[in-house]
N, C-alpha and C. Protein backbone atom coordinates (compact mmCIF):
# COMPACT_ATOMS: atom_id res chain seq x y z
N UNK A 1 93.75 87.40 70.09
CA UNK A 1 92.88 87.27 71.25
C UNK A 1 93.24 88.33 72.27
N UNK A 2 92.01 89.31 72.65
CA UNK A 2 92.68 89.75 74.05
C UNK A 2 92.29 89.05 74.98
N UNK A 3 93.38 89.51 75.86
CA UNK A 3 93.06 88.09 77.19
C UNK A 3 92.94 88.84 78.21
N UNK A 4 91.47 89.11 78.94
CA UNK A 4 91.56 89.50 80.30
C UNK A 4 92.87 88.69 81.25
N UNK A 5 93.84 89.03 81.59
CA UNK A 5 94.72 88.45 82.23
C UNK A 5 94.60 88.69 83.92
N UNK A 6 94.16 87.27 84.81
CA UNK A 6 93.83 87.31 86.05
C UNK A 6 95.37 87.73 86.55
N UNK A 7 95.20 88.21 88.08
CA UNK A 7 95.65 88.31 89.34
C UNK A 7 96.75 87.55 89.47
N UNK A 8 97.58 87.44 89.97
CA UNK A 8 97.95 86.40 90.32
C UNK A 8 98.98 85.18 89.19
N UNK A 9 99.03 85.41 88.22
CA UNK A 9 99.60 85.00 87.30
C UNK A 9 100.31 85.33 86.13
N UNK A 10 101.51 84.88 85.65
CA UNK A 10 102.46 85.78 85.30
C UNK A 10 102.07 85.80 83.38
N UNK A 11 102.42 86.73 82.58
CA UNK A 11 101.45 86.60 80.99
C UNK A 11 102.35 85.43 80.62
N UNK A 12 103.65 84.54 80.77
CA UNK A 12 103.72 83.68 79.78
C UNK A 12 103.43 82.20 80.04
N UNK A 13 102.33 82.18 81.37
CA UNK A 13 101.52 81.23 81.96
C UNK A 13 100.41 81.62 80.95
N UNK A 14 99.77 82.70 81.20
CA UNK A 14 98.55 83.29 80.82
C UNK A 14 98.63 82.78 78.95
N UNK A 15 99.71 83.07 78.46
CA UNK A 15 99.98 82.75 77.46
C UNK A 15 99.53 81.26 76.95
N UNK A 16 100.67 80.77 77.56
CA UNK A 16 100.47 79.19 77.63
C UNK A 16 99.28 77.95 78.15
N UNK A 17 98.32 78.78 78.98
CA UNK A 17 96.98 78.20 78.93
C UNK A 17 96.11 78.93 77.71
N UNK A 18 96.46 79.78 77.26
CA UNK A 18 95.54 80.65 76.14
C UNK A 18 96.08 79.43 75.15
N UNK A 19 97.26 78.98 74.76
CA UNK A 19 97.54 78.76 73.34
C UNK A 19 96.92 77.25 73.51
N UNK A 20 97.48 76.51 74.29
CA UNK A 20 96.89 74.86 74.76
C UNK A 20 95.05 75.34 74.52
N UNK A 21 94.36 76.39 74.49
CA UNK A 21 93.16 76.02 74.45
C UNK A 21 92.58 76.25 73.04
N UNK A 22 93.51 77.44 72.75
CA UNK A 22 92.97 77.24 70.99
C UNK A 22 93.57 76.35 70.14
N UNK A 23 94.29 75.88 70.64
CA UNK A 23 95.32 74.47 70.00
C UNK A 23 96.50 75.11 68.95
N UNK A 24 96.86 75.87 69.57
CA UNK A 24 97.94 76.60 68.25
C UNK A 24 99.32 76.58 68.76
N UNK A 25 100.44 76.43 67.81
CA UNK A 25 101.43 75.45 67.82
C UNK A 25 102.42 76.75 68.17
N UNK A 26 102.33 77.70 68.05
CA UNK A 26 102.86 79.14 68.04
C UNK A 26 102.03 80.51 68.26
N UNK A 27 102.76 80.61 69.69
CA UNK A 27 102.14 82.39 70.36
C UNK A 27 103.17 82.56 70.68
N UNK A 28 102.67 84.12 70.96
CA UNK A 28 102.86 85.03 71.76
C UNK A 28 102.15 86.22 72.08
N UNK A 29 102.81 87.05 73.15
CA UNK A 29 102.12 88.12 73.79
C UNK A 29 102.72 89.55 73.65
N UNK A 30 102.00 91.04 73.24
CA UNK A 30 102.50 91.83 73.41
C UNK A 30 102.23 93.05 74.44
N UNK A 31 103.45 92.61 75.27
CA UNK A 31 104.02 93.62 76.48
C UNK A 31 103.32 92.46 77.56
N UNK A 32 104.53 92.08 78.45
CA UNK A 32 104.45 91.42 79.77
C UNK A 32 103.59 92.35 80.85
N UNK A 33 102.57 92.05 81.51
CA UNK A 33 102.15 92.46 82.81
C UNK A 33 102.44 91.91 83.78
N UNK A 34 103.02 92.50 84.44
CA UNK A 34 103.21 91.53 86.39
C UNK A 34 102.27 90.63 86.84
N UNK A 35 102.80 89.77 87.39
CA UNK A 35 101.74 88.55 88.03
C UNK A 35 100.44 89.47 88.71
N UNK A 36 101.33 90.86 89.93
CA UNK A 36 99.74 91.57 90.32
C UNK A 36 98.56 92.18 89.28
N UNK A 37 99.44 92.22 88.02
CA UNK A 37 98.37 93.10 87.63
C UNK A 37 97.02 92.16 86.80
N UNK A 38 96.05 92.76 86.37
CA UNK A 38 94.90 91.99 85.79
C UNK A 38 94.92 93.00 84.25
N UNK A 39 94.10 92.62 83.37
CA UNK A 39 93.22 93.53 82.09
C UNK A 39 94.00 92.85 81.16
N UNK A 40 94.11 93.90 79.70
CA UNK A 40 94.41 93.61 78.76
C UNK A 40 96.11 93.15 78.18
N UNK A 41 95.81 92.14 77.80
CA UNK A 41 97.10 91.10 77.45
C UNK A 41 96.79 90.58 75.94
N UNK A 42 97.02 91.58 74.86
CA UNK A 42 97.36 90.65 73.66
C UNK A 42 97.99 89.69 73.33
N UNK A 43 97.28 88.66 72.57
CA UNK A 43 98.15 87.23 71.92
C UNK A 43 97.95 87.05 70.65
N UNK A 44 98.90 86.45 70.50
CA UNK A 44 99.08 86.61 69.18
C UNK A 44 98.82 85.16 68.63
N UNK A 45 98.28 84.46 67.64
CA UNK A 45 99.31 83.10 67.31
C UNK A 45 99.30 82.66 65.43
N UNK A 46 99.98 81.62 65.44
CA UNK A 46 100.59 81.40 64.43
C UNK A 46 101.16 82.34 63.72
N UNK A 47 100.98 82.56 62.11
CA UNK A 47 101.82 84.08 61.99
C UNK A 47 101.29 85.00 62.51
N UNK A 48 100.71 85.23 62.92
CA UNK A 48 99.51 86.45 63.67
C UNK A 48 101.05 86.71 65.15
N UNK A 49 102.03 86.18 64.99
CA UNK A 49 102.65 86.33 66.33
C UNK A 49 103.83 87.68 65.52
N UNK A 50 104.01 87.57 64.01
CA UNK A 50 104.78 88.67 63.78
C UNK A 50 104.33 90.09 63.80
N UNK A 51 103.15 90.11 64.59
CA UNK A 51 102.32 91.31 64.97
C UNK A 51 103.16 92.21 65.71
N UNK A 52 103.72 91.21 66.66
CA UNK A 52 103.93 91.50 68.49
C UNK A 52 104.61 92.30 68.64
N UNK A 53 105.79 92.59 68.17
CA UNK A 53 106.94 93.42 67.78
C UNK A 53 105.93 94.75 67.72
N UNK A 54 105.32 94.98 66.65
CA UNK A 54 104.56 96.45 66.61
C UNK A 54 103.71 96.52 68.04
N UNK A 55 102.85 95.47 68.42
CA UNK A 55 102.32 95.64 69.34
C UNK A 55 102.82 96.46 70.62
N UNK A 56 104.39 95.92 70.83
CA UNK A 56 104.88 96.04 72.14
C UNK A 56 105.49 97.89 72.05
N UNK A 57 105.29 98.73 70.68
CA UNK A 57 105.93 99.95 71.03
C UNK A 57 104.33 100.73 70.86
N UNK A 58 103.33 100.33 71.21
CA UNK A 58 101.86 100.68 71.34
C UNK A 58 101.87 101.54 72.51
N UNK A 59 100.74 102.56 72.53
CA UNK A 59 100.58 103.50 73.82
C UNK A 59 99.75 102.36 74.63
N UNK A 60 99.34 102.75 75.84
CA UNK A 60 98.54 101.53 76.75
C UNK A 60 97.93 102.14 77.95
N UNK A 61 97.01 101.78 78.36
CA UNK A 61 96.07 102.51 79.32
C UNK A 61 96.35 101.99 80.52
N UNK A 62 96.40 102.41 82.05
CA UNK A 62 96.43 101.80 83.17
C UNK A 62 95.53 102.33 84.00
N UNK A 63 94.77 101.43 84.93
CA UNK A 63 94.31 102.06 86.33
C UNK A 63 94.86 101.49 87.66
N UNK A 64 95.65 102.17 88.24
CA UNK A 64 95.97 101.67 88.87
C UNK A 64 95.85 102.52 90.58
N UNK A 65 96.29 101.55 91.85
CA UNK A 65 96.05 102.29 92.92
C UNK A 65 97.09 102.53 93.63
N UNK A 66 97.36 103.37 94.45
CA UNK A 66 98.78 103.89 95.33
C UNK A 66 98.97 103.75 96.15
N UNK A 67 99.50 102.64 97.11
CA UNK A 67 99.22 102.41 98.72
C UNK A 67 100.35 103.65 98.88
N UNK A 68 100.09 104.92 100.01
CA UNK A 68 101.39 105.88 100.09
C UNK A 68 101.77 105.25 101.72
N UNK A 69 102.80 105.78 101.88
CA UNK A 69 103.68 105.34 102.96
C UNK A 69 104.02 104.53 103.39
N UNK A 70 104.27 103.21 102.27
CA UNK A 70 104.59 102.00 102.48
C UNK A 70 105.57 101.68 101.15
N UNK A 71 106.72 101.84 100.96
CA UNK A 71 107.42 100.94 100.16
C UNK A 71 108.04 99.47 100.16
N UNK A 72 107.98 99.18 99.08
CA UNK A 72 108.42 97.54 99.07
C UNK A 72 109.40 97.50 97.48
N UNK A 73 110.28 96.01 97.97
CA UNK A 73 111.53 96.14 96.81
C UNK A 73 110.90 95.96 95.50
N UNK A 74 110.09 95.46 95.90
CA UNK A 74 109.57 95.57 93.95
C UNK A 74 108.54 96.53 93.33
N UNK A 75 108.33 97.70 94.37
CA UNK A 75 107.41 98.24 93.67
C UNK A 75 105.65 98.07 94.08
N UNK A 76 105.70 96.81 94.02
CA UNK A 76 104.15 96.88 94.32
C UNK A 76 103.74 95.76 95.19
N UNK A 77 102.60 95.34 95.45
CA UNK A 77 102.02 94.63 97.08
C UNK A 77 102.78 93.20 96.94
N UNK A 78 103.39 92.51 96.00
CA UNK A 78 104.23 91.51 96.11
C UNK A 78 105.24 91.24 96.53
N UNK A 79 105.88 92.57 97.09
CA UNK A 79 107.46 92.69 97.74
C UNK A 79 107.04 92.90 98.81
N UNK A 80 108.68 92.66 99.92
CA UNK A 80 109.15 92.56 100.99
C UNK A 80 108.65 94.41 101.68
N UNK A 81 108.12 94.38 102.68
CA UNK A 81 108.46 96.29 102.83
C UNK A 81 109.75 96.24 103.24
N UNK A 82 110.05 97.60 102.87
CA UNK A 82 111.27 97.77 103.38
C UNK A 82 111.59 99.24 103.81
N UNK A 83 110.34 99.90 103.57
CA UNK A 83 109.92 101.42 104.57
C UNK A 83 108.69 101.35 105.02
N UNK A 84 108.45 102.64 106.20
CA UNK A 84 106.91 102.67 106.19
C UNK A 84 107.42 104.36 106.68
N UNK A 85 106.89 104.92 106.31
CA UNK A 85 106.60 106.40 106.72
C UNK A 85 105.46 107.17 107.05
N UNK A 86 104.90 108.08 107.64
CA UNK A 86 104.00 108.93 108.29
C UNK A 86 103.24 109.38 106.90
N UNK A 87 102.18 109.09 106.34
CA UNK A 87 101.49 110.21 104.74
C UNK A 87 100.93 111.29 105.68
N UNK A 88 101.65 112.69 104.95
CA UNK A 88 101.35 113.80 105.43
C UNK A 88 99.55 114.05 104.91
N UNK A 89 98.79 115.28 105.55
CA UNK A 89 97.38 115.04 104.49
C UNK A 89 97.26 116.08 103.93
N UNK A 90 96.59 115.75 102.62
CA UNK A 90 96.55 116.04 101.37
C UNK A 90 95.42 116.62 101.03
N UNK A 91 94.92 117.56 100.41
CA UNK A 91 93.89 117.76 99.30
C UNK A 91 94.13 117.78 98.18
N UNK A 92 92.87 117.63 97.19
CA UNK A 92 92.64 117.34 95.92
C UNK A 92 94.24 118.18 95.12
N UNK A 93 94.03 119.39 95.25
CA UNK A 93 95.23 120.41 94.56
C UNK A 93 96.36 120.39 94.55
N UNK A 94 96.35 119.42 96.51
CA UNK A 94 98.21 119.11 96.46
C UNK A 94 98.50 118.13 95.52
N UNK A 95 98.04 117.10 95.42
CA UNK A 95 98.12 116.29 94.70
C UNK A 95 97.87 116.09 93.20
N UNK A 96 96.93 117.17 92.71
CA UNK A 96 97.08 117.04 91.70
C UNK A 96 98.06 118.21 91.08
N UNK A 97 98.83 119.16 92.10
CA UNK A 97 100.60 119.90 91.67
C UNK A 97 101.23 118.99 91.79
N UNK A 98 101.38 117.68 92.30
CA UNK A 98 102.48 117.12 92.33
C UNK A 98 102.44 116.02 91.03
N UNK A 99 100.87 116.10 90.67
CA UNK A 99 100.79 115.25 88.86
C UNK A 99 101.27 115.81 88.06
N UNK A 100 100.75 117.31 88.37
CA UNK A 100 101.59 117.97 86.87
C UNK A 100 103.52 117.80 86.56
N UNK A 101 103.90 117.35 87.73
CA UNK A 101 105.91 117.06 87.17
C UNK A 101 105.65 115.84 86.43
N UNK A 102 104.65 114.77 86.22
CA UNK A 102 104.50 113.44 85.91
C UNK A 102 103.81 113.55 84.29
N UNK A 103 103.27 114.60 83.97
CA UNK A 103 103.13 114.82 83.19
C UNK A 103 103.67 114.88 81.57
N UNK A 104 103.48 114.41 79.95
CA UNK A 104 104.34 114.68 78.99
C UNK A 104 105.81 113.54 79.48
N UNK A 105 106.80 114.39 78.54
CA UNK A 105 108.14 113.93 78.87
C UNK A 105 108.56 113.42 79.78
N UNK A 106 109.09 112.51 80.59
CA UNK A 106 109.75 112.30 81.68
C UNK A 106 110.84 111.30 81.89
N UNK A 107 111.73 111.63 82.64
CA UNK A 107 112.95 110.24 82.98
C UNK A 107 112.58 109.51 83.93
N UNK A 108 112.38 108.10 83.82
CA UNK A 108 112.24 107.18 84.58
C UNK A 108 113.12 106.38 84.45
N UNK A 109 114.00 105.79 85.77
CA UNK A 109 114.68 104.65 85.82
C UNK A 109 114.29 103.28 86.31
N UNK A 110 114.45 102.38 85.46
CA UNK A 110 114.09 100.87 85.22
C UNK A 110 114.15 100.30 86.56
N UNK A 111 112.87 99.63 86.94
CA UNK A 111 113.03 99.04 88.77
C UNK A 111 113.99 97.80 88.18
N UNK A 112 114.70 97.43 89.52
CA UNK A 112 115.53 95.72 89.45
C UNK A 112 114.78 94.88 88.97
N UNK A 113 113.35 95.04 89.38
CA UNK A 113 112.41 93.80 89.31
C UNK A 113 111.72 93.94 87.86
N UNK A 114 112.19 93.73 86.92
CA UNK A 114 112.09 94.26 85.91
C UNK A 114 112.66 92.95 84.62
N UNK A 115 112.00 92.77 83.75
CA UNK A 115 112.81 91.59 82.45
C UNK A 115 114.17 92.16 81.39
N UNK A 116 114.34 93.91 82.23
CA UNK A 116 115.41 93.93 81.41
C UNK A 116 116.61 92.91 81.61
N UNK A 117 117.42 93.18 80.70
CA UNK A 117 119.01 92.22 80.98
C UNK A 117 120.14 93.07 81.16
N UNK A 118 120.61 92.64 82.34
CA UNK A 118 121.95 93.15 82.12
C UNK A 118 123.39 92.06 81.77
N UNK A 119 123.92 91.96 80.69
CA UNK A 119 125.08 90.72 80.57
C UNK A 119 123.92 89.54 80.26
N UNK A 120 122.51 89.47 79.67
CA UNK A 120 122.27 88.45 79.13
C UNK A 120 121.18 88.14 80.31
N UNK A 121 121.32 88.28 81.20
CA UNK A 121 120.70 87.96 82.76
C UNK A 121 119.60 88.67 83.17
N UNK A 122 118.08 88.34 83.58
CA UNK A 122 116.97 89.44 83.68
C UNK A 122 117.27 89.51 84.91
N UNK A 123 117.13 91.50 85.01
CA UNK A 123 117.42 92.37 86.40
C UNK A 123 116.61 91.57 87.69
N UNK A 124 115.70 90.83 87.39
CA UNK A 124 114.74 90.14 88.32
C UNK A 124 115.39 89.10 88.84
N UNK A 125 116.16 88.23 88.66
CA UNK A 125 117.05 87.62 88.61
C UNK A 125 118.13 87.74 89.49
N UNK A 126 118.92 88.62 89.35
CA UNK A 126 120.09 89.50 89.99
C UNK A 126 119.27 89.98 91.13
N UNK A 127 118.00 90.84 91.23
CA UNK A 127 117.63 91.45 92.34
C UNK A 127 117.23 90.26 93.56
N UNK A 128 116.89 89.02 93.06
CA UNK A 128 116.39 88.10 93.88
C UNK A 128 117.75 87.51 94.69
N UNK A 129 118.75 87.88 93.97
CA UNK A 129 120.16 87.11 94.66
C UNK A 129 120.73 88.50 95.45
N UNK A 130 119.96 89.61 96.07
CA UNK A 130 120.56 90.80 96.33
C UNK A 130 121.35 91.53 95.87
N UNK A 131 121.73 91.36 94.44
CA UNK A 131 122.39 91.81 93.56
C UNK A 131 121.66 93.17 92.81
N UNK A 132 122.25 94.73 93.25
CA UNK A 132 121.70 95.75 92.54
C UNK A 132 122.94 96.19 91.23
N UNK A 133 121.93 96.63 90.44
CA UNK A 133 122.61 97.11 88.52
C UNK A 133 122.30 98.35 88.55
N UNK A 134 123.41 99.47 88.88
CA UNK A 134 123.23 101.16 88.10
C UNK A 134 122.43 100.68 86.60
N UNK A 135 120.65 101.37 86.65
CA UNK A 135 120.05 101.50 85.73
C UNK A 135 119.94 102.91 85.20
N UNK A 136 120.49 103.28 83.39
CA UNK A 136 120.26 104.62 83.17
C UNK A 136 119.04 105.10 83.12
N UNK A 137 118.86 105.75 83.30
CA UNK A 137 117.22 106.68 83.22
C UNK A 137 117.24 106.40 81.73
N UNK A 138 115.72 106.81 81.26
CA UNK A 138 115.54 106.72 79.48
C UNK A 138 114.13 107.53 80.02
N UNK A 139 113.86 108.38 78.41
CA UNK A 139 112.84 108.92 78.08
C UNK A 139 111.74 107.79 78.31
N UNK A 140 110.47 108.36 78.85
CA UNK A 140 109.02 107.77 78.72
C UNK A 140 108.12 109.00 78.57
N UNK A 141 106.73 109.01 78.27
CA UNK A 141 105.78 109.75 77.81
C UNK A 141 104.71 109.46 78.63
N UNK A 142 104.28 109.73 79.17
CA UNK A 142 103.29 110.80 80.01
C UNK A 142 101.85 111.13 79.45
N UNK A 143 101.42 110.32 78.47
CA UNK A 143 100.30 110.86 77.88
C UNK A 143 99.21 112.12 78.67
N UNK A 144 98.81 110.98 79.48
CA UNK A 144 97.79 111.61 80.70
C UNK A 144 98.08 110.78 82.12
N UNK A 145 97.90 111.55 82.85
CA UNK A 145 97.71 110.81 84.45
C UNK A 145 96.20 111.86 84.99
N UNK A 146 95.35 110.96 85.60
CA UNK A 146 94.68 111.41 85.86
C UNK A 146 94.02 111.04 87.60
N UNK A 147 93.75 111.78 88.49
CA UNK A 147 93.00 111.17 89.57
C UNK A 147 91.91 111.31 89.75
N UNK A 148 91.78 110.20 90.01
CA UNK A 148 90.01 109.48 90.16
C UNK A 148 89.41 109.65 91.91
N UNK A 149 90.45 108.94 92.49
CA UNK A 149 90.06 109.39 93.64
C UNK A 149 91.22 109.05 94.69
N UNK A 150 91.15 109.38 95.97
CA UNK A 150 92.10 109.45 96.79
C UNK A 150 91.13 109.20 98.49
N UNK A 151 92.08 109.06 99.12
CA UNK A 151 92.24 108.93 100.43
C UNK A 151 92.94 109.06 101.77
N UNK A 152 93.17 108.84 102.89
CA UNK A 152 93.88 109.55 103.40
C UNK A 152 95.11 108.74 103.26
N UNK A 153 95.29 107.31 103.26
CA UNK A 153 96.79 107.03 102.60
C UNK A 153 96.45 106.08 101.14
N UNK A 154 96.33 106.24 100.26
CA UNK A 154 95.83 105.59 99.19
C UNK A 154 95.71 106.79 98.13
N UNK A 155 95.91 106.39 96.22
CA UNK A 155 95.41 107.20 95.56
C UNK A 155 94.65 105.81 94.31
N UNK A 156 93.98 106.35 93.88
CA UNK A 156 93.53 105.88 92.52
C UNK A 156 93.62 106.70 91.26
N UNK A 157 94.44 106.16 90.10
CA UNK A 157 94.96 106.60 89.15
C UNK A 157 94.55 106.12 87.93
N UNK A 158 94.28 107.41 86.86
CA UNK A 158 94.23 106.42 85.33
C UNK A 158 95.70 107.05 84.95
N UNK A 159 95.84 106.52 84.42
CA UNK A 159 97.73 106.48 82.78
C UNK A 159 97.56 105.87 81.80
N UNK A 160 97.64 106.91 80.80
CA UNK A 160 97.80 106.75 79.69
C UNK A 160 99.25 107.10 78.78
N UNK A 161 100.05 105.90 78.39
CA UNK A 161 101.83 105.94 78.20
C UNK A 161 102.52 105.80 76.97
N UNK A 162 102.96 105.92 77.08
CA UNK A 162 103.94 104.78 75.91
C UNK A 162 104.47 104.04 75.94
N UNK A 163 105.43 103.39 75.56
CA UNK A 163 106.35 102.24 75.43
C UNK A 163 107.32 102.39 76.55
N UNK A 164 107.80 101.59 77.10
CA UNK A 164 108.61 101.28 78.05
C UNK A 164 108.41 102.11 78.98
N UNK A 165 106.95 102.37 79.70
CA UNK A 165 106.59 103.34 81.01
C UNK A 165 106.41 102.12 81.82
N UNK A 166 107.16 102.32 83.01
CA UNK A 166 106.95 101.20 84.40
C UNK A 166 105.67 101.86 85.46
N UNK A 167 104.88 101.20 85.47
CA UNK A 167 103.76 101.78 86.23
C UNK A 167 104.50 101.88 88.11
N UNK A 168 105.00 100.72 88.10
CA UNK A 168 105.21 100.63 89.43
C UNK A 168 106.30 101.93 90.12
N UNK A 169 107.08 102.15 89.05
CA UNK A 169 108.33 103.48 89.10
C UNK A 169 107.28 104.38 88.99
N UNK A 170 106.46 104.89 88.16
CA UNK A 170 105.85 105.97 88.13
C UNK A 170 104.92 106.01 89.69
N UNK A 171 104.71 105.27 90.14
CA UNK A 171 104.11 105.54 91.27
C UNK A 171 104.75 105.28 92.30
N UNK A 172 106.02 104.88 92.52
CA UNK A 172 107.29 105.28 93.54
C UNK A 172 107.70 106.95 93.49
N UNK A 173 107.77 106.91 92.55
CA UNK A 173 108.38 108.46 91.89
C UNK A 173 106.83 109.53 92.10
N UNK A 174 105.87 109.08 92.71
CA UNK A 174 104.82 110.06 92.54
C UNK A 174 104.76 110.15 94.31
N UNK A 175 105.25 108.84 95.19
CA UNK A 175 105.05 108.57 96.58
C UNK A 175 105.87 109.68 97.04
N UNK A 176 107.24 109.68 96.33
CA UNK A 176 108.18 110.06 96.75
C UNK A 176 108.35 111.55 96.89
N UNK A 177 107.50 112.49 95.82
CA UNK A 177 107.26 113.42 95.26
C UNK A 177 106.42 113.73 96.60
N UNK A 178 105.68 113.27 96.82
CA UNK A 178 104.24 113.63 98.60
C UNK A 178 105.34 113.26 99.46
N UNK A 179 106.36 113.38 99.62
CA UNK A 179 107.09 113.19 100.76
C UNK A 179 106.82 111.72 101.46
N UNK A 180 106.19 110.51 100.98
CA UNK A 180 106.23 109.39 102.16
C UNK A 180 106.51 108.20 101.23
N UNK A 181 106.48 107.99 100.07
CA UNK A 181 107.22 106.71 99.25
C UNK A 181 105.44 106.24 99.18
N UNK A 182 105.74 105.42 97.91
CA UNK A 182 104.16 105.03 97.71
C UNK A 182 104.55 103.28 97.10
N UNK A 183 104.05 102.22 96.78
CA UNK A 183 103.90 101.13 96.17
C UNK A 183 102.50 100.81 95.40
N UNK A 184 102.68 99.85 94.95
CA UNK A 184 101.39 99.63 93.52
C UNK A 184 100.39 98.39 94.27
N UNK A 185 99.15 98.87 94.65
CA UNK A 185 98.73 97.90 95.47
C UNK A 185 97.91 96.77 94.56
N UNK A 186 97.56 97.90 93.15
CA UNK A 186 96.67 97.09 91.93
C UNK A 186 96.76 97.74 91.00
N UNK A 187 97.04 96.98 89.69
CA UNK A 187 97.08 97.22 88.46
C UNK A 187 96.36 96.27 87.27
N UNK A 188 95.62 97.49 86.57
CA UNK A 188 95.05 96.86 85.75
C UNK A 188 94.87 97.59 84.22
N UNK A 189 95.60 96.88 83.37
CA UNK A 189 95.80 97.40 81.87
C UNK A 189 94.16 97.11 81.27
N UNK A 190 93.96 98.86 81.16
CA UNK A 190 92.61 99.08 80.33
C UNK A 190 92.65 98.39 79.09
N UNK A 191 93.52 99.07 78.33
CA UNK A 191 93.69 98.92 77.04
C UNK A 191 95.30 99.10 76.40
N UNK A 192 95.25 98.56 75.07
CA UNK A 192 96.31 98.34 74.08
C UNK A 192 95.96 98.92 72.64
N UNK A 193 96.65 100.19 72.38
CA UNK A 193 96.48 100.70 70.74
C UNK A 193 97.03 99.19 69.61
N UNK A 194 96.32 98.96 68.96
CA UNK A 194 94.62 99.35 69.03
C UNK A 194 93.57 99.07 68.88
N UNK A 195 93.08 98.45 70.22
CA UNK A 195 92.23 98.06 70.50
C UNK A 195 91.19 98.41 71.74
N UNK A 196 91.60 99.73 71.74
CA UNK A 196 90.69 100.34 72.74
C UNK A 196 88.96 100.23 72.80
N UNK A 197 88.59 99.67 73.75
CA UNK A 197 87.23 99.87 73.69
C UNK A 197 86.54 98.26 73.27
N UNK A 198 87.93 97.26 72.49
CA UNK A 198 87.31 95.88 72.31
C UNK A 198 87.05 94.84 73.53
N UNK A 199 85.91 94.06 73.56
CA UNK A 199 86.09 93.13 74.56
C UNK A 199 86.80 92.58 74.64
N UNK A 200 87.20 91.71 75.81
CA UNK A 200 88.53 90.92 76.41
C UNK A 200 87.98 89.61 77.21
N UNK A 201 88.26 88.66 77.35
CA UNK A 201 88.18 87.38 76.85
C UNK A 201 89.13 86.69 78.13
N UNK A 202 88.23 86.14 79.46
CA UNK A 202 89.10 85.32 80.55
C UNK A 202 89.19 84.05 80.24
N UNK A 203 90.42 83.63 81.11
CA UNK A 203 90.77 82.16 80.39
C UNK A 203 89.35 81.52 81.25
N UNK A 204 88.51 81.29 81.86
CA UNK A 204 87.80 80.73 82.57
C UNK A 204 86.76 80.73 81.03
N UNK A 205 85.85 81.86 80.98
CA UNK A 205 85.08 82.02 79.03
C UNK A 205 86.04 81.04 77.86
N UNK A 206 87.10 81.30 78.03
CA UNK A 206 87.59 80.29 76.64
C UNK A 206 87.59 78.67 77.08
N UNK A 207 88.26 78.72 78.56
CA UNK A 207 88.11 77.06 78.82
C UNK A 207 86.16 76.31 78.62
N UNK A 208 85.17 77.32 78.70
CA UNK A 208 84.32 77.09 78.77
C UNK A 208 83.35 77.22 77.34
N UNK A 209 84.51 77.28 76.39
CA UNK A 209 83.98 77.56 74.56
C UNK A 209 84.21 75.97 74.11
N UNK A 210 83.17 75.87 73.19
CA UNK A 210 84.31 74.53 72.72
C UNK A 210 84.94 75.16 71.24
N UNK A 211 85.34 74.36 70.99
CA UNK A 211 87.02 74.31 70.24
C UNK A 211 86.17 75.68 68.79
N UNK A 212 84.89 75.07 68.73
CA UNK A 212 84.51 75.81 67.01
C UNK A 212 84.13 77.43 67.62
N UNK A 213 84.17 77.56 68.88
CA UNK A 213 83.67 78.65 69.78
C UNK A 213 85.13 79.52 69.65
């Protein structure tokens, strides 16, 4: 099933009203989205769940938007601020020299707010008790970044990634790059290789199928 995954809710909720409605005794999902973000959320169930594993090292599409000169601890409009700075102004060219370093290859380091583990323990976890973890940088891929449109403090972005790309880091690391720090005001996963281009399916449409639907 893909699952348009709403706003506001975290995928192994999203999960768990998906599986209670098709009545299946065993799911799962491949690649977690943040409670902010919305779009595509694969599920898996019964054996259909030993998919997931391949699923989760899949390239994946994002659109997402850039509030600039406002950072917050997690990255995007759900955290605390904890800067605000002056956005210098921009045209189309500055901004799109400062896409091309974001481009292909790149090192990104893992936000706190994040399901990695450190000692068994998710970094999300530790960050909520004010507890920060030296995270190593690791390779991510860069497919495409593209801008759609912009404003005088705001950008709108497509990304296209690979496996273990943090949208919310990539667009700290793009704020930071324009000189004023940026956060993730909305995110929304286009698509999942591969299934680009298939419809997607809100839990509101499935609660409203019956069971042979």
């Amino acid at each position: 099933l893909l699952l348009d995954k709403p706003a506001g809710m975290s995928s192994n909720v999203a999960l768990h009203k998906a599986r209670a409605m098709m009545g299946a005794k065993k799911a799962g999902h491949a690649g977690t989205l943040d409670p902010l973000a919305t779009g595509a959320l694969p599920l898996a169930f019964g054996e259909a769940t030993k998919t997931c594993n391949y699923m989760l090292e899949a390239d994946k599409s994002y659109s997402t938007r850039a509030q600039l000169g406002i950072r917050t601890d997690t990255g995007d409009a759900d955290g605390a601020i904890i800067e605000t700075r002056v956005v210098p102004e921009f045209d189309r060219a500055q901004i799109e020299a400062i896409l091309t370093r974001f481009r292909g290859a790149i090192l990104q380091t893992p936000p706190m707010y994040s399901a990695l583990k450190h000692q068994g323990k998710a970094l999300y976890l530790l960050a909520r008790q004010g507890i920060e973890i030296e995270r190593a940088e690791r390779a991510v891929q860069i497919h495409r970044i593209e801008l759609i449109d912009f404003g005088p403090d705001w950008l709108t972005l497509e990304i296209v990634c690979g496996t273990g790309t943090y949208i919310r880091s990539l667009v700290e690391e793009i704020g930071e790059a324009l000189g004023c720090g940026a956060h993730v005001s909305a995110l929304r996963r286009l698509w999942v290789v591969p299934f680009e281009g298939l419809q997607m399916h809100t839990l509101d449409e499935l609660g409203a199928m019956s069971k042979a639907e």
